[in-house]
N, C-alpha and C. Protein backbone atom coordinates (compact mmCIF):
# COMPACT_ATOMS: atom_id res chain seq x y z
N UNK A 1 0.84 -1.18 0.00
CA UNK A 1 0.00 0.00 0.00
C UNK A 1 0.89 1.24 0.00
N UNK A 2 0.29 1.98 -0.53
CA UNK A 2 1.83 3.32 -0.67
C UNK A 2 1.04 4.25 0.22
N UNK A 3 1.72 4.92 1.20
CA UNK A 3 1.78 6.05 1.73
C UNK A 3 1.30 7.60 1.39
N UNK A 4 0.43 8.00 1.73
CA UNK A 4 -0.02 9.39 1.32
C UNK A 4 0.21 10.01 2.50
N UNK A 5 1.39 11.22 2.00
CA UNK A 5 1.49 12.53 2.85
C UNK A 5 0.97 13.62 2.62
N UNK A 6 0.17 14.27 2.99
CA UNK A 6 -0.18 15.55 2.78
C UNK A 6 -0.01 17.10 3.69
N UNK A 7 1.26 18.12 3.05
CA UNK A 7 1.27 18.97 4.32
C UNK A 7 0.68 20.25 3.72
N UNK A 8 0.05 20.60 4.81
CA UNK A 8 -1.49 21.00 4.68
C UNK A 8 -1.04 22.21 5.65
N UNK A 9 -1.24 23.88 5.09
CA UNK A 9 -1.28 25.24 5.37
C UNK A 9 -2.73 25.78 5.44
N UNK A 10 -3.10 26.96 6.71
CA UNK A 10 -4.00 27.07 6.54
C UNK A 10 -3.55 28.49 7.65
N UNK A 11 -4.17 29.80 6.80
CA UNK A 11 -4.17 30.94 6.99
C UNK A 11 -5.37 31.72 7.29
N UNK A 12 -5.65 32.69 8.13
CA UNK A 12 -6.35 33.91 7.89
C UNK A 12 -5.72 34.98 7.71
N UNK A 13 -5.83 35.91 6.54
CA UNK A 13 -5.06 36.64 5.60
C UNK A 13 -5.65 37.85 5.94
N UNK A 14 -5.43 38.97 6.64
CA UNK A 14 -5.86 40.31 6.09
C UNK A 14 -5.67 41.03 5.65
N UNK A 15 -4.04 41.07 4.77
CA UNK A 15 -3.47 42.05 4.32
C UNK A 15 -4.07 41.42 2.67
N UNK A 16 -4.58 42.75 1.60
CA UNK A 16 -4.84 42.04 0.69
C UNK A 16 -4.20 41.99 -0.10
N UNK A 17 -2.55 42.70 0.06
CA UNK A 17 -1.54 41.79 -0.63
C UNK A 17 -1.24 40.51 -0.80
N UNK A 18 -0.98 40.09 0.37
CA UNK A 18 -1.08 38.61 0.58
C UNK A 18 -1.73 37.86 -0.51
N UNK A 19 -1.11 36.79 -0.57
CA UNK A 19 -2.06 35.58 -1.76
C UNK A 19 -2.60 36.83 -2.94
N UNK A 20 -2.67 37.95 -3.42
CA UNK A 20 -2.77 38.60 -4.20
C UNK A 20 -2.88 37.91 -5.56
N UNK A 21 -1.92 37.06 -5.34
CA UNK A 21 -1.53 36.47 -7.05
C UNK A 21 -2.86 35.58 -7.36
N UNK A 22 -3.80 35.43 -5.97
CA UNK A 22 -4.56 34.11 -6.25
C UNK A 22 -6.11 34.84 -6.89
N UNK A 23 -6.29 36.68 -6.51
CA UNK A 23 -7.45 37.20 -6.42
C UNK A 23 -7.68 37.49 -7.94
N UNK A 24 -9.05 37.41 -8.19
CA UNK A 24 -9.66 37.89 -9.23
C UNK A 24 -10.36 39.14 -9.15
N UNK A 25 -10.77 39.18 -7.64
CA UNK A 25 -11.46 39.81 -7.25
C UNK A 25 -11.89 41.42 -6.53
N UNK A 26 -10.75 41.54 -7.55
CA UNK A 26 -10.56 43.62 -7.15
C UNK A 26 -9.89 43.55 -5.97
N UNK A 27 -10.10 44.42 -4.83
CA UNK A 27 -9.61 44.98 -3.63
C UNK A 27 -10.40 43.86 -2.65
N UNK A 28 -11.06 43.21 -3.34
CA UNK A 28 -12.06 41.97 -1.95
C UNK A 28 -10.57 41.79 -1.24
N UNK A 29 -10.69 41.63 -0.32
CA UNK A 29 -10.10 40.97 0.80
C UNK A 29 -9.98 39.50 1.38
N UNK A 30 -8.80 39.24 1.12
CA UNK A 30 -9.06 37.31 1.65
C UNK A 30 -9.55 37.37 2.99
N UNK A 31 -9.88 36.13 3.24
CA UNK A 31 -10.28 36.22 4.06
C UNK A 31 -9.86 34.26 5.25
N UNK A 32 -9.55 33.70 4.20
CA UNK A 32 -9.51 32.52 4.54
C UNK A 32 -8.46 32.28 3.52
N UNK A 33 -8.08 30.94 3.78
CA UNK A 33 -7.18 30.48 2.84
C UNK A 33 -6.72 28.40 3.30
N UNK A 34 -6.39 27.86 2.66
CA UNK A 34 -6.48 26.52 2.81
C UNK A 34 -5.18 26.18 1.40
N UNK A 35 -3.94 25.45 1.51
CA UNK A 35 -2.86 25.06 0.64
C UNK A 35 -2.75 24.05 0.75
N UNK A 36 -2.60 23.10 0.51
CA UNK A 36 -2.45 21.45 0.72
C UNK A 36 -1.40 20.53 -0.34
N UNK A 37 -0.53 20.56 -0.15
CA UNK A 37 0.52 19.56 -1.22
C UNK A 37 0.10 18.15 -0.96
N UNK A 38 0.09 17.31 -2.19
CA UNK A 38 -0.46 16.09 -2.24
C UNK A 38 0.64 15.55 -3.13
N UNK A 39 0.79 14.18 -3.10
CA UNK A 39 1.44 13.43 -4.21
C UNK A 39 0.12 13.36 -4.97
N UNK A 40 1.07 13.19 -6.09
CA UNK A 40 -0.08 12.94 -7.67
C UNK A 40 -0.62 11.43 -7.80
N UNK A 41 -0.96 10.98 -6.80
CA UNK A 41 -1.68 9.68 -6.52
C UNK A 41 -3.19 10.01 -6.53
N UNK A 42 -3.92 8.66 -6.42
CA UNK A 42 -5.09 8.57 -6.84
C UNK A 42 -5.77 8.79 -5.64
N UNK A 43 -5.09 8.34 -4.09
CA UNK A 43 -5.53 8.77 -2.72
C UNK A 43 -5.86 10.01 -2.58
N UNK A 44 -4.77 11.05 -3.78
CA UNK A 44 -5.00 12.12 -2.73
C UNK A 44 -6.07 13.15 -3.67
N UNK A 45 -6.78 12.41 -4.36
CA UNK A 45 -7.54 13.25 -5.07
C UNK A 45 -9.08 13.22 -3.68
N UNK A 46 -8.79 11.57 -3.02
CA UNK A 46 -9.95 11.29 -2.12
C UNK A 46 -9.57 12.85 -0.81
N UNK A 47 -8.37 12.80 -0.87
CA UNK A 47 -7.68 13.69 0.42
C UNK A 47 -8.22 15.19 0.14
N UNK A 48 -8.15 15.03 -0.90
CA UNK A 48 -8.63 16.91 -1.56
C UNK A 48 -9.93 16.91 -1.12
N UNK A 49 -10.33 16.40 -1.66
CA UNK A 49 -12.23 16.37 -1.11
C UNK A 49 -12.41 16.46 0.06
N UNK A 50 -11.94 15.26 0.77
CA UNK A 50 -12.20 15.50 2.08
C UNK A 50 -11.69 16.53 2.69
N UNK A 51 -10.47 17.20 2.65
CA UNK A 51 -10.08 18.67 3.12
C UNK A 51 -10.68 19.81 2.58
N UNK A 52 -11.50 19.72 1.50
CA UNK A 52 -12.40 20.72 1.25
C UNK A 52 -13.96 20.60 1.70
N UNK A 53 -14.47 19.06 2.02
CA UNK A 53 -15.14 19.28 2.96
C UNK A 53 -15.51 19.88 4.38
N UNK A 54 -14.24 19.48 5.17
CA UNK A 54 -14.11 20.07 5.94
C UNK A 54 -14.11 21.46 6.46
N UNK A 55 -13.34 21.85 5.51
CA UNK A 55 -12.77 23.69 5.78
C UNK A 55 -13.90 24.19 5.04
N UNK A 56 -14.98 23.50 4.15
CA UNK A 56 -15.71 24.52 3.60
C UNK A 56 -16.79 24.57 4.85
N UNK A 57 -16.84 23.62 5.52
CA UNK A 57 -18.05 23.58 6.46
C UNK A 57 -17.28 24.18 8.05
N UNK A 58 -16.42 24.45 8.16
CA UNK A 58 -15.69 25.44 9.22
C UNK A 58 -15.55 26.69 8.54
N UNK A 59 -15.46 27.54 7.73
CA UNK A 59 -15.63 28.17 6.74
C UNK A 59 -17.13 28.74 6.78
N UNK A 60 -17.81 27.71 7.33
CA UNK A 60 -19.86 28.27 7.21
C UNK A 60 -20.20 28.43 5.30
N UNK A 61 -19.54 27.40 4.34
CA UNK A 61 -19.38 27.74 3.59
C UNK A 61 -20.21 26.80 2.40
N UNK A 62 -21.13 26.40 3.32
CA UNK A 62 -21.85 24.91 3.16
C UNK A 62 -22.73 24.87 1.85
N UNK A 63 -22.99 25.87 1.72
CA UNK A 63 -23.49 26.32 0.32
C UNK A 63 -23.35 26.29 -1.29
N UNK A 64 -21.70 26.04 -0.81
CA UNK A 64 -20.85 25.95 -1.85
C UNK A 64 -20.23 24.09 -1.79
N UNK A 65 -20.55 23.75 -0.97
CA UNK A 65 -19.75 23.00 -0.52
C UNK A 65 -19.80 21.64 -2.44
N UNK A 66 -20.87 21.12 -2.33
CA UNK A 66 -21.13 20.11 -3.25
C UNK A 66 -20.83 20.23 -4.39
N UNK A 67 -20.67 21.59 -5.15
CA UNK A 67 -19.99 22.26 -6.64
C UNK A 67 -18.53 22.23 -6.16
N UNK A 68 -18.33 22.87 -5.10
CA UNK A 68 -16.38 22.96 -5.27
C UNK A 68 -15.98 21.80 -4.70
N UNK A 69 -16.66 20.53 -4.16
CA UNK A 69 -16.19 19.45 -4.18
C UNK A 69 -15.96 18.63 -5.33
N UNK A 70 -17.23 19.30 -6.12
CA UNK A 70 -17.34 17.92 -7.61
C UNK A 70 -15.98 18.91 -8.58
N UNK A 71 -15.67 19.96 -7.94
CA UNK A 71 -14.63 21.14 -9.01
C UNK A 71 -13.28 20.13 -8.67
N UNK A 72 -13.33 20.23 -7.09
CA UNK A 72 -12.10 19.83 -6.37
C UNK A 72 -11.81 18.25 -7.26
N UNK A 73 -12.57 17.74 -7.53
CA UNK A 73 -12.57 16.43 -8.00
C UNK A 73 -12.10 16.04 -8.98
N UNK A 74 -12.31 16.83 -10.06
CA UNK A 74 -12.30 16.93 -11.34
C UNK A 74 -10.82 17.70 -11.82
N UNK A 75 -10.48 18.49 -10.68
CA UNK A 75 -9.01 19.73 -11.30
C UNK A 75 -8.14 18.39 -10.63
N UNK A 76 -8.24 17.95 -9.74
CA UNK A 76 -7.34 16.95 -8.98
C UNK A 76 -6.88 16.09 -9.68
N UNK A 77 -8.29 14.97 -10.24
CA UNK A 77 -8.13 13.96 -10.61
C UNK A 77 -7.27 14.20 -12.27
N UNK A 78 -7.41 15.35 -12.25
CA UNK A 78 -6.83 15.71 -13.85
C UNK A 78 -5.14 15.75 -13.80
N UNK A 79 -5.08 16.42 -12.92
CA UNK A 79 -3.99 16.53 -12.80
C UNK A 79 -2.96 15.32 -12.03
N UNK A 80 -3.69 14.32 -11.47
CA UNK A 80 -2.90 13.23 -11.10
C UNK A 80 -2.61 12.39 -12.35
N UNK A 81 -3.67 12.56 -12.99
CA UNK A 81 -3.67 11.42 -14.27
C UNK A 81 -3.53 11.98 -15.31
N UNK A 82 -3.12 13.21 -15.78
CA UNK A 82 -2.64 14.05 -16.88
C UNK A 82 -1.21 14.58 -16.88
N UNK A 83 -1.24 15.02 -15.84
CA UNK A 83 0.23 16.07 -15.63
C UNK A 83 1.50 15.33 -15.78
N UNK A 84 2.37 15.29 -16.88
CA UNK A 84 3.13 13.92 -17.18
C UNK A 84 4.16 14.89 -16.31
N UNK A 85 4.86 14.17 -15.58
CA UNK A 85 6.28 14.71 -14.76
C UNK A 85 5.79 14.92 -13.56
N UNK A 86 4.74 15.02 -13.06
CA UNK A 86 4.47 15.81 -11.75
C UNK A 86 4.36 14.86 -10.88
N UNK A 87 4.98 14.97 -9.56
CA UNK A 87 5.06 13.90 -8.51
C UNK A 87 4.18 15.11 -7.08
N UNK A 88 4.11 16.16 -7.22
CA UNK A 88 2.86 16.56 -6.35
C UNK A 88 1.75 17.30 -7.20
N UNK A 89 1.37 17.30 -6.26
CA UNK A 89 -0.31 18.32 -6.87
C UNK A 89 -0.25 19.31 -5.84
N UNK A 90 -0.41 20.98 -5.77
CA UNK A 90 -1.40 21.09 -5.14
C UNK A 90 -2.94 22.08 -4.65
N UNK A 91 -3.06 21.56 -3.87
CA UNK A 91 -4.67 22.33 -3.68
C UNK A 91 -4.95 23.32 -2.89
N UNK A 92 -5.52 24.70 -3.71
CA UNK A 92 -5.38 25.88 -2.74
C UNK A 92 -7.03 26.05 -2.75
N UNK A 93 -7.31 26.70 -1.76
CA UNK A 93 -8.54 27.10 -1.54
C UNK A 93 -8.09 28.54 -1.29
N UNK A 94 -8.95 29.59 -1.49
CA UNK A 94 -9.27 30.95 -1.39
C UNK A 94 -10.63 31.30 -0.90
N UNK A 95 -10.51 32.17 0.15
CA UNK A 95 -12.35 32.34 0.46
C UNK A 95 -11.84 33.95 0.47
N UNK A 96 -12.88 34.88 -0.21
CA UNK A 96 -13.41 36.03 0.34
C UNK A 96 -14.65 36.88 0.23
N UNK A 97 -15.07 37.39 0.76
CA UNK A 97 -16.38 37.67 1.19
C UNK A 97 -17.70 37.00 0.15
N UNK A 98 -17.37 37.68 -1.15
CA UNK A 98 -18.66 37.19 -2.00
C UNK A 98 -18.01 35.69 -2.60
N UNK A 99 -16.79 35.17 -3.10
CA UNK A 99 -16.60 34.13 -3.66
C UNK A 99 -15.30 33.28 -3.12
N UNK A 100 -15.36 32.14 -3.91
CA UNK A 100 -14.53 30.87 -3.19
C UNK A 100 -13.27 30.85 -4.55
N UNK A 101 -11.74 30.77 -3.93
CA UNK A 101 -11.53 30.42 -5.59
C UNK A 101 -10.74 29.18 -4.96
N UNK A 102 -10.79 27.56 -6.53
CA UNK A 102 -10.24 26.74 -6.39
C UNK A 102 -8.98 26.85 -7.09
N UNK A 103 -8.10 25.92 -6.91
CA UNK A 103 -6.42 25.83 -7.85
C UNK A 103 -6.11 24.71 -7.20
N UNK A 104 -5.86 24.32 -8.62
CA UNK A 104 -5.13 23.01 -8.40
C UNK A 104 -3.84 22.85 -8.94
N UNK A 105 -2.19 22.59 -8.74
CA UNK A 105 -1.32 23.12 -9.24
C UNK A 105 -1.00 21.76 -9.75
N UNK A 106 -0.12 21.43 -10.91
CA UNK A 106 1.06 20.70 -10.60
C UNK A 106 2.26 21.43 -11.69
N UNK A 107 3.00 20.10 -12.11
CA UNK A 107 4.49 21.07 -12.63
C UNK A 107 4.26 20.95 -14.16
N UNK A 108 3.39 19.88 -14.40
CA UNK A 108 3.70 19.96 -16.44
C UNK A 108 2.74 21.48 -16.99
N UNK A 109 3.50 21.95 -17.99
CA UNK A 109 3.41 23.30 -18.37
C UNK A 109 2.45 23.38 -19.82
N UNK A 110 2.33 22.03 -19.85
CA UNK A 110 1.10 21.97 -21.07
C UNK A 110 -0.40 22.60 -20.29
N UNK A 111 -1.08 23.02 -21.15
CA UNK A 111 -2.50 23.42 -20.56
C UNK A 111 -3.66 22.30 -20.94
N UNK A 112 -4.35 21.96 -20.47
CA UNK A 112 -5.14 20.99 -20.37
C UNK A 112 -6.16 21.28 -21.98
N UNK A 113 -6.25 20.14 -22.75
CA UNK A 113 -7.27 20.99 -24.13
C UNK A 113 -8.74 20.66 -24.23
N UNK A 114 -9.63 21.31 -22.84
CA UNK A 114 -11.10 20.49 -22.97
C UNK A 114 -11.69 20.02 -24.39
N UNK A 115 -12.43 19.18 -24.18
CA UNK A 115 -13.63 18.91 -25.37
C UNK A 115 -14.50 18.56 -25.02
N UNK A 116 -15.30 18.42 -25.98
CA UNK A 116 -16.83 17.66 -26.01
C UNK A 116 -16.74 16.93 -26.54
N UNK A 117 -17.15 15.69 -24.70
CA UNK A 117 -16.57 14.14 -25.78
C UNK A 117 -18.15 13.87 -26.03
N UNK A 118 -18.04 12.88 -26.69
CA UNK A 118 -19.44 11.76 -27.59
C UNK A 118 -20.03 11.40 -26.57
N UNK A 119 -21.29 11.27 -27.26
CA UNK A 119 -22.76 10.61 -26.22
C UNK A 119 -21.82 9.35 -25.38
N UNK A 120 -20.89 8.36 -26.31
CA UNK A 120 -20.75 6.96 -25.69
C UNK A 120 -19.18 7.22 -25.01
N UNK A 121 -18.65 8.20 -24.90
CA UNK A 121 -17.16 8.22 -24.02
C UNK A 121 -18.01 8.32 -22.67
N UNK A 122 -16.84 7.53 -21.71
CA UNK A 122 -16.71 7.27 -20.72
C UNK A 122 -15.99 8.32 -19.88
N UNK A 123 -15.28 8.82 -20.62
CA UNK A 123 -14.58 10.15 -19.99
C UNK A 123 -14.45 11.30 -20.69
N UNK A 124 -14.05 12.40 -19.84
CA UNK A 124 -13.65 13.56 -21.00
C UNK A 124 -14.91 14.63 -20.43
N UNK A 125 -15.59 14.54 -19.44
CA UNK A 125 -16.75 15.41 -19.11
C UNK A 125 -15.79 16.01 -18.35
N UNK A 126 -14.69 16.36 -17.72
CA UNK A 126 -14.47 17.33 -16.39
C UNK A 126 -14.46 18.50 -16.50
N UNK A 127 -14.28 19.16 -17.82
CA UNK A 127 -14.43 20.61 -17.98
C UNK A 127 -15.69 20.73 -18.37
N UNK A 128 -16.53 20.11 -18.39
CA UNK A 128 -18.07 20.25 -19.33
C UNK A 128 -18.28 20.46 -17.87
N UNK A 129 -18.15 19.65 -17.07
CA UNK A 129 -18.83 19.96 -15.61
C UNK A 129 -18.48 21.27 -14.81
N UNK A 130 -16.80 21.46 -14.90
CA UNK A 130 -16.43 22.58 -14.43
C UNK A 130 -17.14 23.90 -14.83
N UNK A 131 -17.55 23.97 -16.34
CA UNK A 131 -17.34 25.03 -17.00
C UNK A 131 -19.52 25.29 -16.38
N UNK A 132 -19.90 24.04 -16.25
CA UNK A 132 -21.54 24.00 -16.00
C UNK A 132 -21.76 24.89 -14.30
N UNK A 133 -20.61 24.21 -13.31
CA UNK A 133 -20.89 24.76 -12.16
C UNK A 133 -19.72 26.13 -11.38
N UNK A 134 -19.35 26.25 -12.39
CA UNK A 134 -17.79 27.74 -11.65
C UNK A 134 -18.44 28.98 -12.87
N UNK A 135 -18.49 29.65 -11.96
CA UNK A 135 -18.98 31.35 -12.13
C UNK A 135 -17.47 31.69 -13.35
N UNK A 136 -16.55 31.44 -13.35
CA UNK A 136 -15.88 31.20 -13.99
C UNK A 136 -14.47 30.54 -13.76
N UNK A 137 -13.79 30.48 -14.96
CA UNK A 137 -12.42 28.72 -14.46
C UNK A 137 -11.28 29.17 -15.71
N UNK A 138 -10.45 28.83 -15.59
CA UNK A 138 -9.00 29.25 -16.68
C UNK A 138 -8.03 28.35 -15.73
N UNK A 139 -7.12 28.33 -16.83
CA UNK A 139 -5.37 28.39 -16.19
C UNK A 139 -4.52 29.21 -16.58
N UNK A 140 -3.89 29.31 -16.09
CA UNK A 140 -2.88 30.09 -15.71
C UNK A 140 -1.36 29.63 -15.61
N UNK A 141 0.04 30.41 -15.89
CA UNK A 141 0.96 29.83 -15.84
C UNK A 141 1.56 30.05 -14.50
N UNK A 142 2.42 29.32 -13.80
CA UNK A 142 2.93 29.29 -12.19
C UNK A 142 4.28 28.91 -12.15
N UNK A 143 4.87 29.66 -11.46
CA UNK A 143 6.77 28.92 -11.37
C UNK A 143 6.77 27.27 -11.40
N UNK A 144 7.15 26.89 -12.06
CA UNK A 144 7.28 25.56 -12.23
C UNK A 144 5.91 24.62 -12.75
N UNK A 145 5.29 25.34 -13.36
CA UNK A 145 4.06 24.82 -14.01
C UNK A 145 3.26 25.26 -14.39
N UNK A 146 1.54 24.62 -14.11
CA UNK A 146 0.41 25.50 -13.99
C UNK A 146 -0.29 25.54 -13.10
N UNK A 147 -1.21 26.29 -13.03
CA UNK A 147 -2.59 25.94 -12.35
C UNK A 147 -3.83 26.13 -13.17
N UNK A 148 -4.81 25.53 -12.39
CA UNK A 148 -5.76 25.23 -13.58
C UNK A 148 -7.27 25.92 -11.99
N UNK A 149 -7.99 26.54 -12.23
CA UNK A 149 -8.63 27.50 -11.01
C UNK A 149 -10.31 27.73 -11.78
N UNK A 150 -10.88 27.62 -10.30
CA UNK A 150 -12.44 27.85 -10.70
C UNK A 150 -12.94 28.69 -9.48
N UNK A 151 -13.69 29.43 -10.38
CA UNK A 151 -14.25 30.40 -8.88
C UNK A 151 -15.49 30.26 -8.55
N UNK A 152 -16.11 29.59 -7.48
CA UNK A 152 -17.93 30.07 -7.56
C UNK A 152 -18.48 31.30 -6.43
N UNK A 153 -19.51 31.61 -6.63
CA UNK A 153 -19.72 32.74 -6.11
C UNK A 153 -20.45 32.73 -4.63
N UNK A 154 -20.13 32.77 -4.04
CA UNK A 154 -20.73 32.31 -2.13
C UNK A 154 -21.88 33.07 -1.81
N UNK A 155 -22.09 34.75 -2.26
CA UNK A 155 -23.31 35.22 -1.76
C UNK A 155 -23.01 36.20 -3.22
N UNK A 156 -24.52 36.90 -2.72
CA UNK A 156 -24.56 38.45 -3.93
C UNK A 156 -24.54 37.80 -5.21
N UNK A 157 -25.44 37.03 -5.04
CA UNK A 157 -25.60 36.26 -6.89
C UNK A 157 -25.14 35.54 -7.10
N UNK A 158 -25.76 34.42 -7.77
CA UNK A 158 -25.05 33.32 -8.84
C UNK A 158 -24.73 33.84 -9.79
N UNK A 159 -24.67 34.54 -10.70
CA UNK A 159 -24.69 35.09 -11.97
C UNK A 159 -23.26 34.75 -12.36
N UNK A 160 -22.71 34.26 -13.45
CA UNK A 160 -21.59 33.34 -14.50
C UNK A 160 -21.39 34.63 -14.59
N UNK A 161 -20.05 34.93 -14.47
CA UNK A 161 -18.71 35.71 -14.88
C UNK A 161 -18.20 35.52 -15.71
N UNK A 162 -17.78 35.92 -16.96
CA UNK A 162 -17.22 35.68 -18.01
C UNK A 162 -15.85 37.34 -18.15
């Protein structure tokens, strides 16, 4: 059985410099924050979830909880089983006032190329899903890789961001 380590950061941020690089969101203010390094194993996609269960529901964030789990699921599992070279993953959470943002990092510098797979594929939905439940989602380039990030919106509207 192989070993899953996960070391796991967890901040309250008020300067809104801080984590800056992670905001979309004008002058909002973080407010929370959650980092988690994972090996690129198949455990720790289960580990992501469950640490975003958690902190979203200490967080009071319960609202969101079932979309940025199925997000958390989908950027994870992509990146364990896509990211050729990468021996961690990892998973940041962002909370501030009106929205949540996800990131999932690892090191290969290719960008992921969604599609729309066929009625009969078995796989290939994770951005169809992402793109159905995040207010909006991109990647982005990161020292030593990418990240691949979805934001949903916690209060003051659902309304899709583009």
């Amino acid at each position: 059985m192989t070993r899953v380590e996960a070391v796991i950061v967890m901040t309250a941020e008020q300067d809104e410099r801080q984590g800056a690089h992670m905001c979309t969101g004008g002058s909002e203010e973080i407010r929370r924050r959650l980092c988690m390094t994972l090996p690129a194993a198949d455990q720790s996609v289960w580990l992501a979830r469950q640490a975003t269960r958690v902190v979203l529901t200490a967080w009071q964030l319960a609202s969101v909880e079932e979309n940025a789990v199925l997000i958390v699921s989908e950027l994870a599992t992509n990146a364990v089983r896509h990211a050729e070279g990468t021996d961690l993953i990892a998973l940041d959470l962002v909370a501030a006032p009106t929205w949540l943002r996800i990131e999932v990092h690892d090191t290969d510098r290719r960008w992921p190329q969604p599609r729309i797979p066929d009625d009969f594929d078995e796989s290939g939905f994770g951005f169809v899903l992402v793109d159905a439940l995040a207010g909006k989602w991109g990647v982005r380039d990161v020292e030593g890789g990418k990240a691949v990030w979805a934001e949903l919106a916690t209060s003051g509207g659902s309304e899709r961001r583009r």
